[in-house]
C-alpha atoms as a PDB file:
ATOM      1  CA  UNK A   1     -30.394  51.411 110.042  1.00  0.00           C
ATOM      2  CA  UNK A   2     -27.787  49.473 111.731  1.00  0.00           C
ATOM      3  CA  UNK A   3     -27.243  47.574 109.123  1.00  0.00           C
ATOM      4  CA  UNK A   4     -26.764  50.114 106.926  1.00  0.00           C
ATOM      5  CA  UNK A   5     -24.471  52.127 108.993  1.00  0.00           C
ATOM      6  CA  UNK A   6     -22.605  48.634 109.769  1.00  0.00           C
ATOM      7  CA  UNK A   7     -21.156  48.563 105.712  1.00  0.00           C
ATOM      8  CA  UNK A   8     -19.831  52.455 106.109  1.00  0.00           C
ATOM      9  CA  UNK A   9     -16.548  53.045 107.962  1.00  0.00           C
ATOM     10  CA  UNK A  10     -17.562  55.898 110.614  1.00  0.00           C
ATOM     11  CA  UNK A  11     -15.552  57.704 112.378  1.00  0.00           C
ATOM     12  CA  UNK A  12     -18.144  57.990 115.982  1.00  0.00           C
ATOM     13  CA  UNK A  13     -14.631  59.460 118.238  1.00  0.00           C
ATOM     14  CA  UNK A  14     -13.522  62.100 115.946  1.00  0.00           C
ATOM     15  CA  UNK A  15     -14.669  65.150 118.555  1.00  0.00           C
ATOM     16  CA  UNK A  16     -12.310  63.369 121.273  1.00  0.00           C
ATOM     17  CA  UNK A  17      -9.433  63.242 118.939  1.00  0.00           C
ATOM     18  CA  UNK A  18      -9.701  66.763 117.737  1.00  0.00           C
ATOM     19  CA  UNK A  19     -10.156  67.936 121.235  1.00  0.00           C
ATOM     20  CA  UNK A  20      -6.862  65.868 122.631  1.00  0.00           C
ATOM     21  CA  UNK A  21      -4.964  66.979 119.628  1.00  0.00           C
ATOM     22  CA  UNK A  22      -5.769  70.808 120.320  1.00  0.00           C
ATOM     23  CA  UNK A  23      -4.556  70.419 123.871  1.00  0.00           C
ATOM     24  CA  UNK A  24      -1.134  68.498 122.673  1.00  0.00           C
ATOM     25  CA  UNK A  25      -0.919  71.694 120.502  1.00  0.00           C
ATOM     26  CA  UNK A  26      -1.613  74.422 122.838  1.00  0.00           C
ATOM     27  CA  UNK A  27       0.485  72.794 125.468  1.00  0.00           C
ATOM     28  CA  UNK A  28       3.164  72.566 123.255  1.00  0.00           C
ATOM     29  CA  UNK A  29       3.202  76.182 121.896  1.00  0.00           C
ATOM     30  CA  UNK A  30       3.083  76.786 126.076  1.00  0.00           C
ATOM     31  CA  UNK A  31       5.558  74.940 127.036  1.00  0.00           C
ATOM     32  CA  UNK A  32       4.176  72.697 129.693  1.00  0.00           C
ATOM     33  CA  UNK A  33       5.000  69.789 131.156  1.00  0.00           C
ATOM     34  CA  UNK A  34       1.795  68.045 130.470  1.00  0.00           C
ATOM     35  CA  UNK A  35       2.788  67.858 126.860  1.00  0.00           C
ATOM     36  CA  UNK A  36       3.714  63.902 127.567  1.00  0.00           C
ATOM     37  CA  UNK A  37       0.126  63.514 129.078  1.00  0.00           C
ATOM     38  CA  UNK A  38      -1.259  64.341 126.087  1.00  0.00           C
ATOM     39  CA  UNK A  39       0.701  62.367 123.568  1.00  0.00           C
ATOM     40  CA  UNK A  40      -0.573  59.333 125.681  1.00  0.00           C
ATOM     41  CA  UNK A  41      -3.964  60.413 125.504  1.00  0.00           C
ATOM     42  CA  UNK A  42      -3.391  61.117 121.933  1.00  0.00           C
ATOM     43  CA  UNK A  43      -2.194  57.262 121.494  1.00  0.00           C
ATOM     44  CA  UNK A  44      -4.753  55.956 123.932  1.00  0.00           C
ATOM     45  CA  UNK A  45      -7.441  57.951 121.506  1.00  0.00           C
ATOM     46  CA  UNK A  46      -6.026  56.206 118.602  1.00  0.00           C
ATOM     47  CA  UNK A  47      -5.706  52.766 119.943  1.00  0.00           C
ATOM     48  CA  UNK A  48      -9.151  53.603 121.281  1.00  0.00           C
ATOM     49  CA  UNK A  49     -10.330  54.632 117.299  1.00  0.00           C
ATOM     50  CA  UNK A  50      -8.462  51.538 115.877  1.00  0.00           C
ATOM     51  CA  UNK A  51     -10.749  49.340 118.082  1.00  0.00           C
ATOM     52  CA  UNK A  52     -13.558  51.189 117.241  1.00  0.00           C
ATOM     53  CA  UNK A  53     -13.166  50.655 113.417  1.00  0.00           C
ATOM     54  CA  UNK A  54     -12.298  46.659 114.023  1.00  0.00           C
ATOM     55  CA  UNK A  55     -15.453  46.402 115.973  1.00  0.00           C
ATOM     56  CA  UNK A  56     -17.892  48.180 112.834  1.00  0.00           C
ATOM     57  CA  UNK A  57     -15.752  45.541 110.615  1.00  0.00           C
ATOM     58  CA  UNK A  58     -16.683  42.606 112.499  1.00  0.00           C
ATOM     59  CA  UNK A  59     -20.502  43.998 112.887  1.00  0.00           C
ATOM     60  CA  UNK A  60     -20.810  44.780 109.000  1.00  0.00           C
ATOM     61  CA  UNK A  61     -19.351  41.405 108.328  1.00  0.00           C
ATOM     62  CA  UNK A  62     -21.698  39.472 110.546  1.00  0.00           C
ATOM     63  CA  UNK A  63     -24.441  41.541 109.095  1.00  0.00           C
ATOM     64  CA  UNK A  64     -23.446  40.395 105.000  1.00  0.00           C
ATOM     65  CA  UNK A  65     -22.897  36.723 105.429  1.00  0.00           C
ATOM     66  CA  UNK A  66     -25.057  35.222 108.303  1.00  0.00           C
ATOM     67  CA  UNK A  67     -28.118  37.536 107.489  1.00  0.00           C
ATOM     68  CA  UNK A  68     -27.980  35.952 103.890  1.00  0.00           C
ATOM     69  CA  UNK A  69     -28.083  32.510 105.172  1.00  0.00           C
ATOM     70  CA  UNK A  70     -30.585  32.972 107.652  1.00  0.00           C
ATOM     71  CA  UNK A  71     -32.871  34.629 104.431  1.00  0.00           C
ATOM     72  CA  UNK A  72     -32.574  31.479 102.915  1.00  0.00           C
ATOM     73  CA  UNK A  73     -33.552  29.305 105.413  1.00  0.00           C
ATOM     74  CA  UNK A  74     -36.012  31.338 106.277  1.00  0.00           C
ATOM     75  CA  UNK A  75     -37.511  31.225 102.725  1.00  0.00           C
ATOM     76  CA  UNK A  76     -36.501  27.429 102.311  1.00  0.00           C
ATOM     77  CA  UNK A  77     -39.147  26.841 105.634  1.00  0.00           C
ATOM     78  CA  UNK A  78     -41.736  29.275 104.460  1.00  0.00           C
ATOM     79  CA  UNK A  79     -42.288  27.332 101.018  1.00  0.00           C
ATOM     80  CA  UNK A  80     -42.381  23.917 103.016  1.00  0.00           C
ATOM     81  CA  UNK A  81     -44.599  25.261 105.274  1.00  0.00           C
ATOM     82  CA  UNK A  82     -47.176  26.147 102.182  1.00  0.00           C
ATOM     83  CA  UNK A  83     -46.324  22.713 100.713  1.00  0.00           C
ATOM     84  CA  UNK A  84     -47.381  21.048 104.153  1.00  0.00           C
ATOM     85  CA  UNK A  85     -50.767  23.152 104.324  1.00  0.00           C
ATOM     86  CA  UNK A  86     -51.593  22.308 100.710  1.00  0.00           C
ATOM     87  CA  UNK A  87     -50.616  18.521 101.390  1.00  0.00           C
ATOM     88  CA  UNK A  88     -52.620  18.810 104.634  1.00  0.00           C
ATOM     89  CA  UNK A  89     -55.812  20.199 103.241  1.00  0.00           C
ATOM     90  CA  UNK A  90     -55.794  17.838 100.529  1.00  0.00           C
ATOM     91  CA  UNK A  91     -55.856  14.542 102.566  1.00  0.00           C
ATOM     92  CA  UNK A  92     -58.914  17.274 104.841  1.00  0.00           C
ATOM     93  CA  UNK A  93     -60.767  17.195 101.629  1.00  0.00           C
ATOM     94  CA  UNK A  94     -60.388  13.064 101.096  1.00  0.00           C
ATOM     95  CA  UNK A  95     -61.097  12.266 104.416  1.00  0.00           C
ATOM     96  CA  UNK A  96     -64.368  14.367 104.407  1.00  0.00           C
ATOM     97  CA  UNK A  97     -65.059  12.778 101.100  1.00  0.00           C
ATOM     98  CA  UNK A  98     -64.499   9.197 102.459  1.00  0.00           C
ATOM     99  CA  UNK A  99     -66.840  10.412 105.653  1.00  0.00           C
ATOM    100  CA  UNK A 100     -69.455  11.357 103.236  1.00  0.00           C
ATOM    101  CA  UNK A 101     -69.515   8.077 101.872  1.00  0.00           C
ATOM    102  CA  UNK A 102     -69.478   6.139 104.390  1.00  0.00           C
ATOM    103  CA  UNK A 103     -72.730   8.043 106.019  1.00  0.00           C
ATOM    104  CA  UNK A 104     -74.507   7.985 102.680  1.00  0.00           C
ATOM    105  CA  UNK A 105     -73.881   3.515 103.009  1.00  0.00           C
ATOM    106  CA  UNK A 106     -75.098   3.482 106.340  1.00  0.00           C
ATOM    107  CA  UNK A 107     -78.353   5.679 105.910  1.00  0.00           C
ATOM    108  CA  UNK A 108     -78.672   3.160 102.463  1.00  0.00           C
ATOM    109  CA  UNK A 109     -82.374   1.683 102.262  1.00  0.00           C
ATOM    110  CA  UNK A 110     -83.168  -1.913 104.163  1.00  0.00           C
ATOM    111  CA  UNK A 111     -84.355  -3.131 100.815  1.00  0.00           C
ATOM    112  CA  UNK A 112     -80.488  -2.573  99.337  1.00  0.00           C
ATOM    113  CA  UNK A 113     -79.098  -3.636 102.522  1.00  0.00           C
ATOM    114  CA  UNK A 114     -81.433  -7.013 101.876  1.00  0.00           C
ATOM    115  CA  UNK A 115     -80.572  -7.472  98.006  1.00  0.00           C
ATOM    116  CA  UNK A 116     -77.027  -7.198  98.871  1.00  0.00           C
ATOM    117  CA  UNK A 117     -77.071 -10.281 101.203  1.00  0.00           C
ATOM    118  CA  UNK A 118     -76.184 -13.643  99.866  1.00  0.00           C
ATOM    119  CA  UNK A 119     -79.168 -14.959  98.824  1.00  0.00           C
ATOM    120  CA  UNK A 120     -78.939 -19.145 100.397  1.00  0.00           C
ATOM    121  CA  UNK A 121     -78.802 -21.835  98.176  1.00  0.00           C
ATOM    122  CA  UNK A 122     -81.516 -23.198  96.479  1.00  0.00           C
ATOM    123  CA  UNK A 123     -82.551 -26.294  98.557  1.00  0.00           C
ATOM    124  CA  UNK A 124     -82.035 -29.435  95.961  1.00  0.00           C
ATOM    125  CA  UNK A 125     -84.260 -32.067  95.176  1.00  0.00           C
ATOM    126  CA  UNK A 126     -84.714 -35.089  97.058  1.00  0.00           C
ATOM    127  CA  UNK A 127     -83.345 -38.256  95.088  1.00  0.00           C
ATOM    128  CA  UNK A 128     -85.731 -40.787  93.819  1.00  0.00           C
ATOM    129  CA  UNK A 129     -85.457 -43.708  93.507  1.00  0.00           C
ATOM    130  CA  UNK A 130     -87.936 -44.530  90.275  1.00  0.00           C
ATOM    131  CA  UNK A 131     -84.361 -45.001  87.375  1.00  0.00           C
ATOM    132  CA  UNK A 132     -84.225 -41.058  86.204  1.00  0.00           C
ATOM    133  CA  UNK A 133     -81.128 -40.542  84.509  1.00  0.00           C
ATOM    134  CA  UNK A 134     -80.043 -37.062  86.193  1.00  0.00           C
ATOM    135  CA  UNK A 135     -77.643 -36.636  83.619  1.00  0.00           C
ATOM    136  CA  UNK A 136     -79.174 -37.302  80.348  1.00  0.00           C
ATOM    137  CA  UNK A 137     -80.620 -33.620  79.811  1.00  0.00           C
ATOM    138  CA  UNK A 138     -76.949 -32.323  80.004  1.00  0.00           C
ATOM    139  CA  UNK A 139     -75.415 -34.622  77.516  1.00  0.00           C
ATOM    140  CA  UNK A 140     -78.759 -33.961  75.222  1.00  0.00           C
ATOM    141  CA  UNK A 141     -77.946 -30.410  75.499  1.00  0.00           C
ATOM    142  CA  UNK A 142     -74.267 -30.590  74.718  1.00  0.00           C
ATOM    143  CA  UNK A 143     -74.689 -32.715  71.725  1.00  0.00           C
ATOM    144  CA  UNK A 144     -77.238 -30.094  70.648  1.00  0.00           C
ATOM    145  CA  UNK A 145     -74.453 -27.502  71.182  1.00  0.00           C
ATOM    146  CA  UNK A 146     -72.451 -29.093  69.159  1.00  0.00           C
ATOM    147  CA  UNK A 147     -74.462 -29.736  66.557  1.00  0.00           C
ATOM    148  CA  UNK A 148     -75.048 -25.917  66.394  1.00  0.00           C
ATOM    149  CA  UNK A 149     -71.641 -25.361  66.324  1.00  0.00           C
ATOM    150  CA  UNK A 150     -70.820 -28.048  63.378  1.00  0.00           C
ATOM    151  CA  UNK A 151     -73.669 -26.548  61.313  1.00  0.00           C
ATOM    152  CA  UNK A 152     -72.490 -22.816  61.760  1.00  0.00           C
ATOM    153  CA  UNK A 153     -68.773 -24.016  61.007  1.00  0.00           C
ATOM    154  CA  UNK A 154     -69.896 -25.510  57.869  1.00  0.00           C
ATOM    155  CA  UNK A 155     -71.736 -22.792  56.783  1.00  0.00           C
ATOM    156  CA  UNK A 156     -68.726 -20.585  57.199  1.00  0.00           C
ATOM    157  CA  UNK A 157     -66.835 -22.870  55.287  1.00  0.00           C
ATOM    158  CA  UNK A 158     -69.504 -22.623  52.071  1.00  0.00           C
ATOM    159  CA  UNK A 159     -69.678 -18.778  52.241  1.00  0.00           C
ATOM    160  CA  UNK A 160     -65.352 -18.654  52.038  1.00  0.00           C
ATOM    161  CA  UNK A 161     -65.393 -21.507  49.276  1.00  0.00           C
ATOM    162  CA  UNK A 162     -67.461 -19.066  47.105  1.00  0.00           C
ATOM    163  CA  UNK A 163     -65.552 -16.089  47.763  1.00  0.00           C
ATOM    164  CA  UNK A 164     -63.211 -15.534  44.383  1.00  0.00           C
ATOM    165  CA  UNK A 165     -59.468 -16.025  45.630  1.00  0.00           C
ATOM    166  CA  UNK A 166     -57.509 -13.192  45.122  1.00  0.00           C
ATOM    167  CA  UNK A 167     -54.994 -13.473  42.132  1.00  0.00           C
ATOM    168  CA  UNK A 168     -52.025 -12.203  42.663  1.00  0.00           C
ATOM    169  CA  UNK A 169     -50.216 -10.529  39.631  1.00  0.00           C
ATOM    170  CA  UNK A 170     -47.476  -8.293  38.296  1.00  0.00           C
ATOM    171  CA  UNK A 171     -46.734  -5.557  35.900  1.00  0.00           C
ATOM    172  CA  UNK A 172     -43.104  -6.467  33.803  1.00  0.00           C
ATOM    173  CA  UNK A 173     -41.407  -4.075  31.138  1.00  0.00           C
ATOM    174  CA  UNK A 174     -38.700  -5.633  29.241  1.00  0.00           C
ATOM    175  CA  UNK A 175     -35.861  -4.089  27.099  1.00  0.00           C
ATOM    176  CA  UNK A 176     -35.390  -6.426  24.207  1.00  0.00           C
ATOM    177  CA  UNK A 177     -31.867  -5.717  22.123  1.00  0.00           C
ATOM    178  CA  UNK A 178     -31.332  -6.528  18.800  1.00  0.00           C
ATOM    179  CA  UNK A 179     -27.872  -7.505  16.813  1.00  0.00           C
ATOM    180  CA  UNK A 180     -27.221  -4.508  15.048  1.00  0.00           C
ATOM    181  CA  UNK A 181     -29.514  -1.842  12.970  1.00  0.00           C
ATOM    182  CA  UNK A 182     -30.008  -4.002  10.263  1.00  0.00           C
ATOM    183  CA  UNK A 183     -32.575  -5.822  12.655  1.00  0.00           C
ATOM    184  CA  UNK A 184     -36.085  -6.070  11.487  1.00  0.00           C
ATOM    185  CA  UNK A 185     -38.008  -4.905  14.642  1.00  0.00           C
ATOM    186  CA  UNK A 186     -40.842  -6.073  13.448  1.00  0.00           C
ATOM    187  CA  UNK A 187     -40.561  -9.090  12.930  1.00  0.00           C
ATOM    188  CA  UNK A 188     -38.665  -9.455  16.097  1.00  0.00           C
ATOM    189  CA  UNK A 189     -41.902  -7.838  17.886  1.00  0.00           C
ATOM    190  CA  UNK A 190     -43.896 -10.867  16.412  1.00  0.00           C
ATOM    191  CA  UNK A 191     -42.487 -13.081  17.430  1.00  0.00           C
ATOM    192  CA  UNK A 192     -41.898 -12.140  20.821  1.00  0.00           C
ATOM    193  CA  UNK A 193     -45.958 -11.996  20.757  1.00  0.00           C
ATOM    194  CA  UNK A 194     -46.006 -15.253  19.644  1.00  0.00           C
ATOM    195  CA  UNK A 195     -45.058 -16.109  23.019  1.00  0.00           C
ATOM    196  CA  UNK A 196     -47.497 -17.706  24.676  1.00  0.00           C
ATOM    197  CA  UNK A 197     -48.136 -19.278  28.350  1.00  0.00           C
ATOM    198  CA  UNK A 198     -50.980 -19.518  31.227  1.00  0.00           C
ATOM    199  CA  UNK A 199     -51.714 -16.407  32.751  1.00  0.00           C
ATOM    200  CA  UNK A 200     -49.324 -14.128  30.445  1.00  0.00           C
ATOM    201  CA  UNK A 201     -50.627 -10.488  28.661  1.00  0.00           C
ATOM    202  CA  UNK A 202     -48.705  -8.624  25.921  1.00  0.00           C
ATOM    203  CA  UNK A 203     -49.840  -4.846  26.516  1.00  0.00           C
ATOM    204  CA  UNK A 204     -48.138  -1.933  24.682  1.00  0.00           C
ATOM    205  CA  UNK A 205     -44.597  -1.956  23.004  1.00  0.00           C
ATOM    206  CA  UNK A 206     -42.376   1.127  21.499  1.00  0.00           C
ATOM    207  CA  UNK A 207     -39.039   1.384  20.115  1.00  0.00           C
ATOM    208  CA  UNK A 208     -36.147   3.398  21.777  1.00  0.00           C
ATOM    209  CA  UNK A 209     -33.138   4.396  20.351  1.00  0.00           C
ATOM    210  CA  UNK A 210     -29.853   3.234  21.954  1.00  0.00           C
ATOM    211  CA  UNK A 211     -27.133   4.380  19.483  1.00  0.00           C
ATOM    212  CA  UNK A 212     -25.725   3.996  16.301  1.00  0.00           C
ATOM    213  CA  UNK A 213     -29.029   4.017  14.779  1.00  0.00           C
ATOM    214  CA  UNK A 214     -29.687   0.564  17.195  1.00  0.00           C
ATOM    215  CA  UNK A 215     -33.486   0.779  18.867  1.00  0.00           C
ATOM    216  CA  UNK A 216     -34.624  -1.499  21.617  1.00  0.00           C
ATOM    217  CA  UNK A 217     -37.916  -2.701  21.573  1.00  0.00           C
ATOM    218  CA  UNK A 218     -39.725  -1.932  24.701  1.00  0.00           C
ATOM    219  CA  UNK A 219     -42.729  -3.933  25.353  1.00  0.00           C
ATOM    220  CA  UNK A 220     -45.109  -4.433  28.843  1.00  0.00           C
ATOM    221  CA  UNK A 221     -46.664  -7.143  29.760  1.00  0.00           C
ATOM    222  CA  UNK A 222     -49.011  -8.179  32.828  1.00  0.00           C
ATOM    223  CA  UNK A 223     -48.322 -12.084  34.668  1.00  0.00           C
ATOM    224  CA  UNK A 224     -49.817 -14.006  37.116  1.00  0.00           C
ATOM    225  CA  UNK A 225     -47.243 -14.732  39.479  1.00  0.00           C
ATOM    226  CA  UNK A 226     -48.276 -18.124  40.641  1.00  0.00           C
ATOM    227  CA  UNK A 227     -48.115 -19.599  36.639  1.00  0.00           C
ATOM    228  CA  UNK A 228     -45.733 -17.509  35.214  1.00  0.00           C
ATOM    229  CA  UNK A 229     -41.942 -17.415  36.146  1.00  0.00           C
ATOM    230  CA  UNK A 230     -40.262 -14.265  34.921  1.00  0.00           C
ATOM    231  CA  UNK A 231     -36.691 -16.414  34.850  1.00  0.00           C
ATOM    232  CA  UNK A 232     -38.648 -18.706  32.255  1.00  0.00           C
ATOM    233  CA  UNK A 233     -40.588 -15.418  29.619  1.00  0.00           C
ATOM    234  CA  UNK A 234     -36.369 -14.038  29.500  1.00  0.00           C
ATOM    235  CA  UNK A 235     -35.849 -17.835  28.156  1.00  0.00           C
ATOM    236  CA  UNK A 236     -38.421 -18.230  26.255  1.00  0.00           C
ATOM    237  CA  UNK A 237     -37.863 -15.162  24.249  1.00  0.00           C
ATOM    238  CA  UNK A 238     -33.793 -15.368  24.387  1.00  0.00           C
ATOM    239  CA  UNK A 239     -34.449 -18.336  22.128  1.00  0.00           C
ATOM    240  CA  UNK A 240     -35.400 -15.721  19.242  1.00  0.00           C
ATOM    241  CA  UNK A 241     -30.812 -16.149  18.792  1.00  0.00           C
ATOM    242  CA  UNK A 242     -31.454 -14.928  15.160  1.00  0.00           C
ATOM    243  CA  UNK A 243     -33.166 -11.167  16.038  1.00  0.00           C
ATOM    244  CA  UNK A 244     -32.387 -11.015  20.062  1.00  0.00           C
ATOM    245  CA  UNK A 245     -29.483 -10.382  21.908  1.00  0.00           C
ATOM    246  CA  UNK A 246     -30.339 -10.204  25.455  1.00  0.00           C
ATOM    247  CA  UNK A 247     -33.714  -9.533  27.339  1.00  0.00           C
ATOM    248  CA  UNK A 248     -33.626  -7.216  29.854  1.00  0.00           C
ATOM    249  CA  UNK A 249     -36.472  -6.860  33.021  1.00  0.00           C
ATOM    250  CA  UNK A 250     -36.888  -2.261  32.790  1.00  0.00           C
ATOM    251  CA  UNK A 251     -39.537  -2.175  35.599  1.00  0.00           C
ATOM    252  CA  UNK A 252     -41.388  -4.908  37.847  1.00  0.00           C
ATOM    253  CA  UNK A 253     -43.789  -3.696  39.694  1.00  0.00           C
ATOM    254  CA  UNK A 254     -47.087  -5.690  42.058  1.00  0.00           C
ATOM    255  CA  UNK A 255     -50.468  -5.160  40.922  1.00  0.00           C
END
């Protein structure tokens, strides 16, 4: 409640000042001499009033800012003090669990306890003296090994020989121009086909116009990369100088 009354401006001497103001009055409309008396009192009341009203200031002030901070801090240490607990009954909850452990290893049964021991070393043979080559088991054993290995490696070899090699190869469309309309496609088409070299297909062929009544002939064929250049088919059929004009590659494209 005091802080609530602490943000209002009250006025707590108001009966005193009424009081000492009715006197000035009624000593004035008298006459009196103790009209001075009062006009002090009157000031002393009002001095007493001002102080009064700086004193509520100071308390509501106090009561705004510091009771803010000391919210926060208060809230600031209340959430670190539930982060400690939690952070304290987590390492409760390991340390029991590490307790539990450690009980169930020492109740663990004899015959554990015995397996777990380092077993000692076997005791070794006493050397004779009658010529036996120690050794000669171990070097038996490794050329065995390796004879293993040699026999499996070669068999891996045979199986990969057999295996067909993958061929790699690649589907080319070329646009073939003629001279002029007065070409004879045909016969340029034959001989193009005419063409022949390792590992080269002639597949499907069409004529497109250009303009001018000029058509292209459009033909597809299928290479093996590794025997076939592509730089030496546009030779090859460039040579036709009496029905080609220029060869060019439409689409290339790995199969």
């Amino acid at each position: 409640m005091s802080c609530a009354l602490s943000a209002e401006r009250v006025w707590l001497d108001k009966a005193q000042y009424s009081d000492a103001e009715r006197k000035f009055y009624e000593s004035a409309a008298k006459g009196g001499s103790s009209g001075m008396s009062l006009v002090s009192e009157i000031a002393k009341a009002r001095q007493h009033i001002k102080k009064s009203l700086e004193r509520m200031d100071g308390i509501a002030a106090l009561a705004s800012t510091p009771g803010n901070e000391l919210f926060e801090r208060l809230t600031t240490l209340e959430n670190e003090n539930k982060r400690l607990h939690s952070v304290v009954s987590g390492m409760e909850k390991l340390m029991l669990g590490l307790q539990e452990r450690v009980t169930a290893l020492e109740k663990g049964s004899p015959a554990k306890a015995a397996a777990a021991k380092p077993q000692p070393p076997a005791a070794k043979p006493e050397d004779d003296d009658d010529g036996v080559d120690l050794f000669a088991s171990d070097s038996e054993e490794d050329e065995e090994a390796q004879n293993v290995k040699e026999a499996r490696l070669a068999e891996y070899n045979a199986r990969k020989s057999k295996k067909p090699a993958l061929i790699a190869k690649s589907n080319i469309i070329l646009d073939i121009k003629p001279w002029d309309d007065e070409t004879d496609m045909k016969a340029m088409e034959a001989a193009v086909r005419q063409i022949e070299m390792e590992g080269l297909l002639w597949g499907a062929s069409k004529l497109v116009p250009l303009a001018y009544g000029i058509h292209k002939l459009q033909v597809s064929c299928v290479v093996e990369d590794e025997k076939v250049s592509v730089d030496l088919l546009t030779e090859e059929i460039e040579k036709i100088e009496d029905l080609v004009q220029s060869v060019d590659i439409a689409a290339f494209n790995k199969i």
